[in-house]
Protein backbone atom coordinates (compact mmCIF):
# COMPACT_ATOMS: atom_id res chain seq x y z
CA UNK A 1 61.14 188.26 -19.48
CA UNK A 2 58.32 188.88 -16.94
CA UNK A 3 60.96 189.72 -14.07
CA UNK A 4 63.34 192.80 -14.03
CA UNK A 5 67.19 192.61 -13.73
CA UNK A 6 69.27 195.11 -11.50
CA UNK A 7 69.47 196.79 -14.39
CA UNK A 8 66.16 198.04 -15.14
CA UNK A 9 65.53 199.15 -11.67
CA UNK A 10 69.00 201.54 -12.04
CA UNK A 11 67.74 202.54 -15.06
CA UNK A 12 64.49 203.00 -13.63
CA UNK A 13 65.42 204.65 -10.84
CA UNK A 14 67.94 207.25 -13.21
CA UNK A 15 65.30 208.08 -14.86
CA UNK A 16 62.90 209.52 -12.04
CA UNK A 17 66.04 211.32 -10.51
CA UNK A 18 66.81 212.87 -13.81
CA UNK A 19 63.02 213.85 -14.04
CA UNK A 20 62.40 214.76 -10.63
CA UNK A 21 65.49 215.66 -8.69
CA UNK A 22 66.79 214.76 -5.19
CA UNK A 23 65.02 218.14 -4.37
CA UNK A 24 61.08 216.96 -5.35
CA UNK A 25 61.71 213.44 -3.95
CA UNK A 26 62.84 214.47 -0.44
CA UNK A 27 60.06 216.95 -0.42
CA UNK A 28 57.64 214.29 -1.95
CA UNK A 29 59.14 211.80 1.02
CA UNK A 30 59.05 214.72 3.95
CA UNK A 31 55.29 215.07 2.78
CA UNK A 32 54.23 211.36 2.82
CA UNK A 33 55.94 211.04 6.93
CA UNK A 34 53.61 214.23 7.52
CA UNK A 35 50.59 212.37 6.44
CA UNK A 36 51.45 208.79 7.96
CA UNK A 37 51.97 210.91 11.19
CA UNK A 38 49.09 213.06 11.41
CA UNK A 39 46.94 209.30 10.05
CA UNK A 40 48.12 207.91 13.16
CA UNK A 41 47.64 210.71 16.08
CA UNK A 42 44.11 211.02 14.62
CA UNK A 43 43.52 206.83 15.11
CA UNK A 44 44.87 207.62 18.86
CA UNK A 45 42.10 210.54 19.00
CA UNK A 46 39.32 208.06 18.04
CA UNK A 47 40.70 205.35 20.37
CA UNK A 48 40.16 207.89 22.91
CA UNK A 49 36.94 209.19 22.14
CA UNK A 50 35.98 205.34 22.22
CA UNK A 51 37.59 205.10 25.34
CA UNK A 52 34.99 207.57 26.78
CA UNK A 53 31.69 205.85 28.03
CA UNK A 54 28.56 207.50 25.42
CA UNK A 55 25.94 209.16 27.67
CA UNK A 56 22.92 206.92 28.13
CA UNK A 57 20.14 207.56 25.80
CA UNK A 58 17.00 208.62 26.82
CA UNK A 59 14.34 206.29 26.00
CA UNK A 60 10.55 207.06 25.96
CA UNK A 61 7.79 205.78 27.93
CA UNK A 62 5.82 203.82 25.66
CA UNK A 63 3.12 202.23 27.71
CA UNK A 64 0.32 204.73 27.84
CA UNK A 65 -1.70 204.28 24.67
CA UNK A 66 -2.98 207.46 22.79
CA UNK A 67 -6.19 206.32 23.79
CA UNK A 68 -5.72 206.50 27.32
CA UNK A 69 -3.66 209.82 27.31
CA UNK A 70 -6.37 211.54 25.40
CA UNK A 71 -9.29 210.07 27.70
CA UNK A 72 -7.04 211.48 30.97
CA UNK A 73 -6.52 214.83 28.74
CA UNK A 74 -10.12 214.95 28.41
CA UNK A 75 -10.91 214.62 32.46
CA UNK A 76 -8.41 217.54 32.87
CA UNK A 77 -9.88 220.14 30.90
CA UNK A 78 -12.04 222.94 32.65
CA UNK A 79 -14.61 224.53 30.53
């Protein structure tokens, strides 16, 4: 009972042909190749933009204390 016979899958399959047609399902199958195709040139465009070494990120000098930069800010001033 919990497996199906040759029988149910003709039936089965009878069934979606008589609801569908060959027409839909070709269409329906032409559509899903489309997708898996255009799925797998757009993992070969990331594996290329991976490919590409990033630009190096600027990083900021962090070793002059507000302190100091405001006491060399204040030498610098002309009144």
């Amino acid at each position: 009972m919990g497996s199906l016979s040759i029988w149910h899958w003709i039936v089965v399959i009878a069934v979606v042909l008589l609801l569908f047609g060959r027409g839909k399902i070709s269409d329906l199958m032409g559509d899903v190749a489309q997708g898996i195709k255009a799925f797998k040139k757009g993992m070969q465009d990331d594996d290329k933009t991976a490919d590409k070494p990033a630009e190096p990120v600027k990083t900021l000098d962090h070793s002059a204390t507000p302190s100091t930069a405001a006491r060399s800010d204040v030498g610098s001033k002309v009144v």
